[in-house]
N, C-alpha and C. Protein backbone atom coordinates (compact mmCIF):
# COMPACT_ATOMS: atom_id res chain seq x y z
N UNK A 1 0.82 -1.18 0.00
CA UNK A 1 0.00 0.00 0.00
C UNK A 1 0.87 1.26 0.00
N UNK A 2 2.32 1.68 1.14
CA UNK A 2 2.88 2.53 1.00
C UNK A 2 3.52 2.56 -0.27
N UNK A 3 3.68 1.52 -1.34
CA UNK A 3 4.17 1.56 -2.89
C UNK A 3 3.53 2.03 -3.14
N UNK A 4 2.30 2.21 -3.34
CA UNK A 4 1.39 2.11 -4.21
C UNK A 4 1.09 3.92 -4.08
N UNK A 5 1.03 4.00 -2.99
CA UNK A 5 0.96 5.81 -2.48
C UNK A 5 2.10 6.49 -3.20
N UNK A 6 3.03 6.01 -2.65
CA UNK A 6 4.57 6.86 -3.13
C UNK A 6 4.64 6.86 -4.40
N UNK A 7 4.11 5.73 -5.31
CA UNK A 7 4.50 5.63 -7.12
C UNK A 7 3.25 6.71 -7.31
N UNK A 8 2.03 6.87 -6.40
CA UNK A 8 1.19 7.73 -6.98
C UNK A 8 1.72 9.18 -6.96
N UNK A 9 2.58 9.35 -5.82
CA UNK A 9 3.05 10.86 -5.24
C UNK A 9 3.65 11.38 -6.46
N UNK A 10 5.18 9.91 -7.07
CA UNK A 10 5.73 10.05 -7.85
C UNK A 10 5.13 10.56 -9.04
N UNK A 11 4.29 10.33 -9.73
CA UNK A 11 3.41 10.34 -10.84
C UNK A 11 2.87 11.79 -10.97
N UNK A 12 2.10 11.84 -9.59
CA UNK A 12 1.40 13.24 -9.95
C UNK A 12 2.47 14.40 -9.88
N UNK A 13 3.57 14.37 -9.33
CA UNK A 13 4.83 15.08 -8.84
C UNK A 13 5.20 15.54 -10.12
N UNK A 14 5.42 13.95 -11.27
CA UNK A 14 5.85 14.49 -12.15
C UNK A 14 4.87 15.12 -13.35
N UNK A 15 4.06 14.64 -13.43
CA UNK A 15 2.61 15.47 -14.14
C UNK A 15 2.51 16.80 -14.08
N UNK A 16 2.84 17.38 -12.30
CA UNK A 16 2.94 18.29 -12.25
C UNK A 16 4.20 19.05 -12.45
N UNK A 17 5.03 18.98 -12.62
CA UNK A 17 6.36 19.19 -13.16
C UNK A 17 6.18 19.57 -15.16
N UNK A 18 5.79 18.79 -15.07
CA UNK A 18 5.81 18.20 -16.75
C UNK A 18 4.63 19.65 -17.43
N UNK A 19 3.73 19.60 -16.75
CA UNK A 19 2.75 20.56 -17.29
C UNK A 19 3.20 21.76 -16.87
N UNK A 20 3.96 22.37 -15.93
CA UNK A 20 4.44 23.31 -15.67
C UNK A 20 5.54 23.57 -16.55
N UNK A 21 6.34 22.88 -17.01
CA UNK A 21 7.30 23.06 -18.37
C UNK A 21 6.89 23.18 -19.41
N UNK A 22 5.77 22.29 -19.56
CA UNK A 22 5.42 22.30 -21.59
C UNK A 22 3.90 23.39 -22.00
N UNK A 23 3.68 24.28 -20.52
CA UNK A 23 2.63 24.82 -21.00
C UNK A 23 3.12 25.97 -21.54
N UNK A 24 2.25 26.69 -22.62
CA UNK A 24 2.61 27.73 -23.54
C UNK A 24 2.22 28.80 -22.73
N UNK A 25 3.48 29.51 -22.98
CA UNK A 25 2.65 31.38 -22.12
C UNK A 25 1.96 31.79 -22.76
N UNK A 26 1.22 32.45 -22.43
CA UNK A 26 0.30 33.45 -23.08
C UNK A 26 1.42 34.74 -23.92
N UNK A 27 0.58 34.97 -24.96
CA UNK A 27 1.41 35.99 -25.67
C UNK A 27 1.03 37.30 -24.78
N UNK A 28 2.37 37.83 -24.75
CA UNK A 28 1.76 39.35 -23.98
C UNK A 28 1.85 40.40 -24.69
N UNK A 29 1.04 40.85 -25.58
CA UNK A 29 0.82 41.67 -26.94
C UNK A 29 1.08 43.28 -26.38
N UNK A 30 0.35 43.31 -25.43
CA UNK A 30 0.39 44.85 -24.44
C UNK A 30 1.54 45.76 -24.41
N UNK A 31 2.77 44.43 -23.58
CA UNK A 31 4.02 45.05 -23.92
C UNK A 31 5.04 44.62 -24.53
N UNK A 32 4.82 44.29 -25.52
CA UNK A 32 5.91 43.65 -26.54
C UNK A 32 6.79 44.75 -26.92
N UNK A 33 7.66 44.26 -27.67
CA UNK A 33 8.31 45.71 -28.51
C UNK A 33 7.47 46.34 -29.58
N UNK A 34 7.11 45.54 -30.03
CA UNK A 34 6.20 45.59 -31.70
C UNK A 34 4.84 46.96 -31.00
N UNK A 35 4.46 46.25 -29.67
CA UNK A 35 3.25 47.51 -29.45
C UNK A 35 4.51 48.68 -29.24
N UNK A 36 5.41 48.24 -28.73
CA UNK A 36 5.94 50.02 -27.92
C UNK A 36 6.25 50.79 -29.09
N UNK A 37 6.91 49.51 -30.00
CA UNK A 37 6.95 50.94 -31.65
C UNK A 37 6.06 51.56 -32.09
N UNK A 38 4.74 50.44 -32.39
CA UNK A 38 4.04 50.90 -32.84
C UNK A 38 3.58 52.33 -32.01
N UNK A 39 2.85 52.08 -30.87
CA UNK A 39 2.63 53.60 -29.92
C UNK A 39 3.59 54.41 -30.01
N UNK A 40 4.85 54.00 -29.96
CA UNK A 40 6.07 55.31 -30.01
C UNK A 40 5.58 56.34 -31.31
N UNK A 41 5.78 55.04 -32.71
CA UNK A 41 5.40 55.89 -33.87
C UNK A 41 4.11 56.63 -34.19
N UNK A 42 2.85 55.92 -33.12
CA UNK A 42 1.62 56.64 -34.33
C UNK A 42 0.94 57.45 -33.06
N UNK A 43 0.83 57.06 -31.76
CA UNK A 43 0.02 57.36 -30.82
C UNK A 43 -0.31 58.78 -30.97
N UNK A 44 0.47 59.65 -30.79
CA UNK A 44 0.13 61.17 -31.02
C UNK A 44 0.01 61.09 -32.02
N UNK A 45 -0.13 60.85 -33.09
CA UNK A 45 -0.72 61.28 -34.14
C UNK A 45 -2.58 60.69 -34.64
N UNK A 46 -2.42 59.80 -33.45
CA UNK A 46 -4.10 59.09 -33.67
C UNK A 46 -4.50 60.09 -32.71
N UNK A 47 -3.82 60.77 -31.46
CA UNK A 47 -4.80 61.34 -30.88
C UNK A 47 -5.68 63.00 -31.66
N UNK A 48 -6.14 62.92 -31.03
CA UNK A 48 -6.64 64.05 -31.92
C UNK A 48 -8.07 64.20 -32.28
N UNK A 49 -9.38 65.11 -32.98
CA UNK A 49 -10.17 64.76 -33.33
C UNK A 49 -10.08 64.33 -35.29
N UNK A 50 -11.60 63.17 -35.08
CA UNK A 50 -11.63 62.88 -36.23
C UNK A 50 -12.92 62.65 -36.98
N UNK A 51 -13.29 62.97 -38.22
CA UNK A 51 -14.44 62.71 -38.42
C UNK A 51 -14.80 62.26 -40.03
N UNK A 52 -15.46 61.16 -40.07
CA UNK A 52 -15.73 60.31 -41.16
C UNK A 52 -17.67 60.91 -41.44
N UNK A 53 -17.52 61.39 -42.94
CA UNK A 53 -18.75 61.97 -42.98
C UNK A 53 -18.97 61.75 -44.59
N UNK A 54 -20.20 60.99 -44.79
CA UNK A 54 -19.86 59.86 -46.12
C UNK A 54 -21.63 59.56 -46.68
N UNK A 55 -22.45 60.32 -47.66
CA UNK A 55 -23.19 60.15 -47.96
C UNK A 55 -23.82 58.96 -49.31
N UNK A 56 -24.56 58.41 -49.45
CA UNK A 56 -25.01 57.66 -50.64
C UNK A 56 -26.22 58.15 -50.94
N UNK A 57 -27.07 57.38 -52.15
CA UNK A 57 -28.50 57.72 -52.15
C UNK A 57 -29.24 57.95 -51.22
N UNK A 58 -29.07 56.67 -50.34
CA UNK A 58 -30.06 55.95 -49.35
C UNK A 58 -29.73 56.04 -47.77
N UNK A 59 -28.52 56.36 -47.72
CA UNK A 59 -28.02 56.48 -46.67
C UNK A 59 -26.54 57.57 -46.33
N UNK A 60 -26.45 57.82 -45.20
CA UNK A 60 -25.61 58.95 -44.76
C UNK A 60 -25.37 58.80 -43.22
N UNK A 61 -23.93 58.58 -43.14
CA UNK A 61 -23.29 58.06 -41.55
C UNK A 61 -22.19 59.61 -41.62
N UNK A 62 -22.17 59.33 -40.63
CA UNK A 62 -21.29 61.01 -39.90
C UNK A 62 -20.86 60.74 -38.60
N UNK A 63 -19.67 60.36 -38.20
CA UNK A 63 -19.12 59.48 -37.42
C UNK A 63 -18.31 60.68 -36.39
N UNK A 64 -17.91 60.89 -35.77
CA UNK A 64 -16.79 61.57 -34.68
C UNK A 64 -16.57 61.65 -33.67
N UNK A 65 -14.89 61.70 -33.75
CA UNK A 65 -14.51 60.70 -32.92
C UNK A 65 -12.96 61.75 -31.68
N UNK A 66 -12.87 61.60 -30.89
CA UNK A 66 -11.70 62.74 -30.05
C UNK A 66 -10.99 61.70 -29.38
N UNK A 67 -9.81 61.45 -29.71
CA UNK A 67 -9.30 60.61 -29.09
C UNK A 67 -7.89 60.85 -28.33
N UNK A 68 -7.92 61.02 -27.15
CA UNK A 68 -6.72 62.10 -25.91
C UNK A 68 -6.38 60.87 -25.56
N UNK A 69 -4.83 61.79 -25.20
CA UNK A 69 -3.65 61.28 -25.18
C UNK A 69 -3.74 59.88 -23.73
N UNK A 70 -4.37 60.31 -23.12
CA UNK A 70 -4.56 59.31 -22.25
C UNK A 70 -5.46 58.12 -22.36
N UNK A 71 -5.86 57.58 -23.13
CA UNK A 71 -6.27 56.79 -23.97
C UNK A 71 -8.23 56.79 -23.62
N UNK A 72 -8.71 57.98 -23.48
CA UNK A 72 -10.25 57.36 -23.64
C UNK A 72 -10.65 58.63 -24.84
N UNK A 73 -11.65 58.14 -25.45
CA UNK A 73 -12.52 58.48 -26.40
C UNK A 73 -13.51 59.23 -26.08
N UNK A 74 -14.16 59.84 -26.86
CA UNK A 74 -15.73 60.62 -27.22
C UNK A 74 -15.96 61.05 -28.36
N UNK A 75 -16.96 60.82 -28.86
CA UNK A 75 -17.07 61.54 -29.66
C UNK A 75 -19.23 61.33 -29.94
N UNK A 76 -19.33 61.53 -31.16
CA UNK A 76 -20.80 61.04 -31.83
C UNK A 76 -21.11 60.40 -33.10
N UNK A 77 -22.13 59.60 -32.89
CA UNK A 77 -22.20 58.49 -34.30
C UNK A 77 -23.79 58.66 -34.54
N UNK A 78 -24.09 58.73 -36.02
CA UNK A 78 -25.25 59.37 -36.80
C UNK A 78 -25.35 58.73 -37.93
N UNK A 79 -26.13 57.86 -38.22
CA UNK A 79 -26.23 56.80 -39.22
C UNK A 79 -28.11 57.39 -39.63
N UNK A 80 -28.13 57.50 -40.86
CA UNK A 80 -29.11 57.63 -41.31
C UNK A 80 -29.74 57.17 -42.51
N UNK A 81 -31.27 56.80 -42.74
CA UNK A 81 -31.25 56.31 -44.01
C UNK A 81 -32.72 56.74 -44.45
N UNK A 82 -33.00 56.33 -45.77
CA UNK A 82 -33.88 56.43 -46.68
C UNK A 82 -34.05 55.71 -47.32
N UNK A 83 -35.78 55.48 -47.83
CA UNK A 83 -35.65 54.56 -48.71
C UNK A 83 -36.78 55.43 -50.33
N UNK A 84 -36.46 54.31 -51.31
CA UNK A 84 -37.17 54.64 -52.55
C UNK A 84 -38.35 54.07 -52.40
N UNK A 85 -39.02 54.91 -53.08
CA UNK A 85 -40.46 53.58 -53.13
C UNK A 85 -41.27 54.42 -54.27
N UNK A 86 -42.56 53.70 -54.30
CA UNK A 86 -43.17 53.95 -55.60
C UNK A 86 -44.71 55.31 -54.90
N UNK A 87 -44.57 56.35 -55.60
CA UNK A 87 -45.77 57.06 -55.70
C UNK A 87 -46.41 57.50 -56.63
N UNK A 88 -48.12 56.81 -56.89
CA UNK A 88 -48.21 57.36 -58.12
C UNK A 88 -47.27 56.56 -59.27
N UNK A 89 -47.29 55.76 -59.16
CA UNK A 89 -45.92 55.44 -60.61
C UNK A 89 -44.81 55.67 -60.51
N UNK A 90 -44.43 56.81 -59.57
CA UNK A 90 -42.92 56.95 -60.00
C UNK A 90 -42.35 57.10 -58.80
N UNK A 91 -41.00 57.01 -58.65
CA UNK A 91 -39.86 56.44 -57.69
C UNK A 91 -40.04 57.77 -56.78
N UNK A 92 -39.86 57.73 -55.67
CA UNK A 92 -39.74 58.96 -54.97
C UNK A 92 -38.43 58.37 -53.66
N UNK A 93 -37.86 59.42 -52.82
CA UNK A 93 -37.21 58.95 -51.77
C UNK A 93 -37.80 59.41 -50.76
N UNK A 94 -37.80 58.75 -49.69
CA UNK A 94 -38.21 59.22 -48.53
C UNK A 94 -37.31 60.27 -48.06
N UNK A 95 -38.00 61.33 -46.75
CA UNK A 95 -37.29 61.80 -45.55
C UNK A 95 -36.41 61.06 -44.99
N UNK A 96 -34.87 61.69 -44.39
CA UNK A 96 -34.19 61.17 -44.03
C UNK A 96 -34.77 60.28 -42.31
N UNK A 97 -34.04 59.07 -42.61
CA UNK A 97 -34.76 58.46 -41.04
C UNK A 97 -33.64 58.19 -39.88
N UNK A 98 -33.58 58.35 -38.90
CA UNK A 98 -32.11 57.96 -38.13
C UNK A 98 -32.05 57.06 -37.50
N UNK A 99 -31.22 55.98 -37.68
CA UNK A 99 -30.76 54.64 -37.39
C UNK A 99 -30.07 55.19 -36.22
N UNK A 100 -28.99 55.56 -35.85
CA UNK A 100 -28.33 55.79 -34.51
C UNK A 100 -27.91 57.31 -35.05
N UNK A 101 -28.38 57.66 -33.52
CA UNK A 101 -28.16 59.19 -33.28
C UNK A 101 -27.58 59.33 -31.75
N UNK A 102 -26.70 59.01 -31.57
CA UNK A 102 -26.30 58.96 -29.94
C UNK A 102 -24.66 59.57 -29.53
N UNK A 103 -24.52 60.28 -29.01
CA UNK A 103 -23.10 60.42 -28.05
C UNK A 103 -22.28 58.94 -28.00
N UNK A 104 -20.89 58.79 -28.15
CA UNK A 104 -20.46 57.47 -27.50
C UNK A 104 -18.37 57.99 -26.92
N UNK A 105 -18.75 56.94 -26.17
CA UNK A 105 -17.21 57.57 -25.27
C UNK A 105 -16.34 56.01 -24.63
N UNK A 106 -15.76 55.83 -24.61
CA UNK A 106 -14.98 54.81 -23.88
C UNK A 106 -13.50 54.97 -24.27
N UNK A 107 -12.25 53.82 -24.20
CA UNK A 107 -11.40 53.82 -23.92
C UNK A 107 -11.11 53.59 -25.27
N UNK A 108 -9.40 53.55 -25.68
CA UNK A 108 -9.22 53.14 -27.01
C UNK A 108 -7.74 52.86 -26.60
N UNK A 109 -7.15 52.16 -27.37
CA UNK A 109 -5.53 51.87 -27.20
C UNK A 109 -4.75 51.18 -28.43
N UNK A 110 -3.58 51.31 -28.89
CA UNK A 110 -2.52 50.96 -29.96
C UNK A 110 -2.35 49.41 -29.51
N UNK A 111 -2.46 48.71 -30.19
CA UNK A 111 -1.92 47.06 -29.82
C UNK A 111 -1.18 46.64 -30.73
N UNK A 112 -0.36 45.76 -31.37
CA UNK A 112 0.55 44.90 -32.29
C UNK A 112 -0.33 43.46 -31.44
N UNK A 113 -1.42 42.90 -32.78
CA UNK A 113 -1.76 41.60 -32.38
C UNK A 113 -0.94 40.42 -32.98
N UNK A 114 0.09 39.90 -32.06
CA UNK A 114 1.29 38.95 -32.50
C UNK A 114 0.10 37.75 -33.24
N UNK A 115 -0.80 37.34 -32.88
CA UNK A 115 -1.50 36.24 -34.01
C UNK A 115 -1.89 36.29 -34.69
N UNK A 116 -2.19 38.00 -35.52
CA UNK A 116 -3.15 37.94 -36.67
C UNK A 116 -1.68 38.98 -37.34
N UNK A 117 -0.46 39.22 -36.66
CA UNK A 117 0.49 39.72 -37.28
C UNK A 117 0.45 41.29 -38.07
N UNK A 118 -0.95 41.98 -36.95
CA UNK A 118 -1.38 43.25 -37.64
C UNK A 118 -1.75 44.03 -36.39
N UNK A 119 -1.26 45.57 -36.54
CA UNK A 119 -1.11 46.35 -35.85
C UNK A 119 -2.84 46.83 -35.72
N UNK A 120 -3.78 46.86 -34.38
CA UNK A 120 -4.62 47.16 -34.42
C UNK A 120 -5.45 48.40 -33.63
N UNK A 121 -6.57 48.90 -33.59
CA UNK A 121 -7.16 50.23 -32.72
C UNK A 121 -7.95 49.36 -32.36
N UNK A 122 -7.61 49.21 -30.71
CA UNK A 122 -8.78 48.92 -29.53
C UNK A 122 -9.70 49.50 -29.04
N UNK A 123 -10.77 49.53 -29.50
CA UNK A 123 -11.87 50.63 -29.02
C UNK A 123 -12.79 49.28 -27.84
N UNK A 124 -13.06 50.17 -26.76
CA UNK A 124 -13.91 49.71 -25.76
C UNK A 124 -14.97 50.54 -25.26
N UNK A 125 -16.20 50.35 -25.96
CA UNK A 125 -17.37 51.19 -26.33
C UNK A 125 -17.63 50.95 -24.67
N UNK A 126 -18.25 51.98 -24.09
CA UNK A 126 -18.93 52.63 -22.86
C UNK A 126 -19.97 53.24 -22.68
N UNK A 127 -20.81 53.39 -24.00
CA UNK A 127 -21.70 54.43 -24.16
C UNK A 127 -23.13 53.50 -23.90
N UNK A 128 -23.70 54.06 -24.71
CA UNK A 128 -25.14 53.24 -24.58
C UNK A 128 -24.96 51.94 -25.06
N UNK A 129 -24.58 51.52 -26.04
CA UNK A 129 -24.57 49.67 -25.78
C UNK A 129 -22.99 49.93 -25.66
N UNK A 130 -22.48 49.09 -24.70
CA UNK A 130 -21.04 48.58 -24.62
C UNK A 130 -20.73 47.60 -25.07
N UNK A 131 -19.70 47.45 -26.03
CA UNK A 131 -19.07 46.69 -26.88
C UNK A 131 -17.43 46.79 -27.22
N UNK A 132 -16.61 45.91 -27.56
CA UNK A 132 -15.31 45.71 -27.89
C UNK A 132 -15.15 45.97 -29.23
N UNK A 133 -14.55 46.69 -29.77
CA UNK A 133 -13.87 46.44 -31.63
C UNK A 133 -12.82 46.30 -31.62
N UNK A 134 -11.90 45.85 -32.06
CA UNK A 134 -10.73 46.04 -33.22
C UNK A 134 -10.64 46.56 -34.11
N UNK A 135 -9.97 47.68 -35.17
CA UNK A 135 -10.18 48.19 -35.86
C UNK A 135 -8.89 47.68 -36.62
N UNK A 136 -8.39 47.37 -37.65
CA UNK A 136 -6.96 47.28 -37.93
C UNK A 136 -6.61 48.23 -39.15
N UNK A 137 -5.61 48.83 -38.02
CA UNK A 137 -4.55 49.93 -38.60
C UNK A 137 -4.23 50.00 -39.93
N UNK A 138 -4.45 50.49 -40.59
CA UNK A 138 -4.08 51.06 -42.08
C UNK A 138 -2.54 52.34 -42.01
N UNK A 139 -3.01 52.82 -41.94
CA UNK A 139 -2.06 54.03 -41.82
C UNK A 139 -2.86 55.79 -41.20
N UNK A 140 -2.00 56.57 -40.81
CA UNK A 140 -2.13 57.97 -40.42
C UNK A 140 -0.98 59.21 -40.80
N UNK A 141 -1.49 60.04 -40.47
CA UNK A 141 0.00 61.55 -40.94
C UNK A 141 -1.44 62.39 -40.35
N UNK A 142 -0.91 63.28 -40.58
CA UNK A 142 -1.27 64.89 -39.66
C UNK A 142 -3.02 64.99 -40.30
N UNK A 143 -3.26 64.29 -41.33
CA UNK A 143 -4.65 64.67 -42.18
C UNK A 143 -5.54 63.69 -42.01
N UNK A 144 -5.25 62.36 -42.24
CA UNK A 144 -6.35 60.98 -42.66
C UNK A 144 -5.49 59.98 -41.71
N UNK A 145 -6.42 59.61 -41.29
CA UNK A 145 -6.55 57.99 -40.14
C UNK A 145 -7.28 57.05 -40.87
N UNK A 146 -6.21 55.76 -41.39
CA UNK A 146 -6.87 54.95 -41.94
C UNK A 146 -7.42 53.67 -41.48
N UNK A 147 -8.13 53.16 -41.35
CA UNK A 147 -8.47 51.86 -40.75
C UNK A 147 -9.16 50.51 -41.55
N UNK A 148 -9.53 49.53 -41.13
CA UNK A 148 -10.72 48.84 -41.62
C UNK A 148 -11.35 47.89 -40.28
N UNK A 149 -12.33 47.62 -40.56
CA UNK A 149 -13.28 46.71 -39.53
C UNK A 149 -13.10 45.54 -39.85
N UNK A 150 -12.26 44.83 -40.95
CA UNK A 150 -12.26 43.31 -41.06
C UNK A 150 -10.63 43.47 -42.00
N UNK A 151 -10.06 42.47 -41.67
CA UNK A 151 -8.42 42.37 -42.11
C UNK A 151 -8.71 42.43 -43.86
N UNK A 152 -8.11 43.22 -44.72
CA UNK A 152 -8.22 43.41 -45.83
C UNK A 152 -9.74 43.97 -46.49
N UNK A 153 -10.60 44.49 -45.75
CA UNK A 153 -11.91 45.11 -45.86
C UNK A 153 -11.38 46.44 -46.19
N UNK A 154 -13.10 47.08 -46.69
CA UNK A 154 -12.98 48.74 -47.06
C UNK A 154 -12.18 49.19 -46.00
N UNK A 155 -11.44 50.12 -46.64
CA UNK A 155 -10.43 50.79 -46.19
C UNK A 155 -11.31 52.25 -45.45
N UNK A 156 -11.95 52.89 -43.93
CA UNK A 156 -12.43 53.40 -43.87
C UNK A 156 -11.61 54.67 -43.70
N UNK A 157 -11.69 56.10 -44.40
CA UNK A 157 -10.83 57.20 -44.43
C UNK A 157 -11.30 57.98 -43.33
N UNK A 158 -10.56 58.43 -42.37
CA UNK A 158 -11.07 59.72 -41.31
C UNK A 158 -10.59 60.82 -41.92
N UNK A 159 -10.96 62.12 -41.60
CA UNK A 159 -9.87 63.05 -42.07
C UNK A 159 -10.16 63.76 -40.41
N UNK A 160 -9.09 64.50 -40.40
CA UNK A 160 -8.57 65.68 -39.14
C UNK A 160 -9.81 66.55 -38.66
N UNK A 161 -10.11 66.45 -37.88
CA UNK A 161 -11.58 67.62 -37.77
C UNK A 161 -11.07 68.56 -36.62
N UNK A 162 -10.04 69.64 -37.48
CA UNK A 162 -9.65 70.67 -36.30
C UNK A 162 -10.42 71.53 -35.55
């Protein structure tokens, strides 16, 4: 019986040994080098205000956005739409209608995501619905903040709203 204990001690001893060696760290993306360049190079230049203002037939979004140096956000988002329809025979458009018309504010931060190998904008919505995005980094300079919402998607343009 004391064999039988001690080969068990042995066993789990080394199990636990064994899994403590072969487990994978977690990647720590936060402070890598890759984020500190990246923030070294773009951070002040994302802060700043910005505003994406972009009409079609049917619809018209007007986005803006203030994003300080200490990493939280505000700004307002205005999505609006219309539709065609028939009067009388012929096509008419409606009055504009508003899909979201609201204030929104939360946190935002520079990341280098080591698994998808792309530099991204962390937005952490706070406002009326709270939600997480990723945005991935395109490029910036003193005028246009570029981004997209899905890796190789429309390229969305901000420009500077001094």
């Amino acid at each position: 019986m004391k064999k039988l204990a001690l080969f068990c001690l042995l066993i789990l001893s080394l199990l636990m040994v064994a899994c403590d060696h072969d487990a994978v760290q977690p990647v720590d993306d936060e402070n890598s080098q890759e984020t500190a360049l990246f923030r070294e190079q773009c951070q002040s230049l994302v802060s700043g205000r910005w505003i994406l203002d972009d009409s079609a037939a049917l619809a018209h979004i007007k986005l803006q956005y203030c994003f300080t140096p200490d990493g939280s956000f505000n700004g307002h988002a205005l999505i609006m739409k219309r539709d065609s329809v028939s009067v009388g025979g012929k096509k008419v458009v409606t009055d504009w209608e508003s899909v979201i018309n609201n204030d929104i504010y939360g946190r935002w931060n520079l990341l280098y995501d080591s698994k998808l190998k792309e530099r991204v904008v962390i937005m952490q919505y706070a406002s009326t619905v709270k939600f997480h995005s990723n945005l991935f980094f395109e490029s910036v300079n003193d005028s246009i903040l570029k981004v997209s919402v899905s890796l190789g998607g429309t390229i969305i343009k901000m420009r500077r709203d001094n």
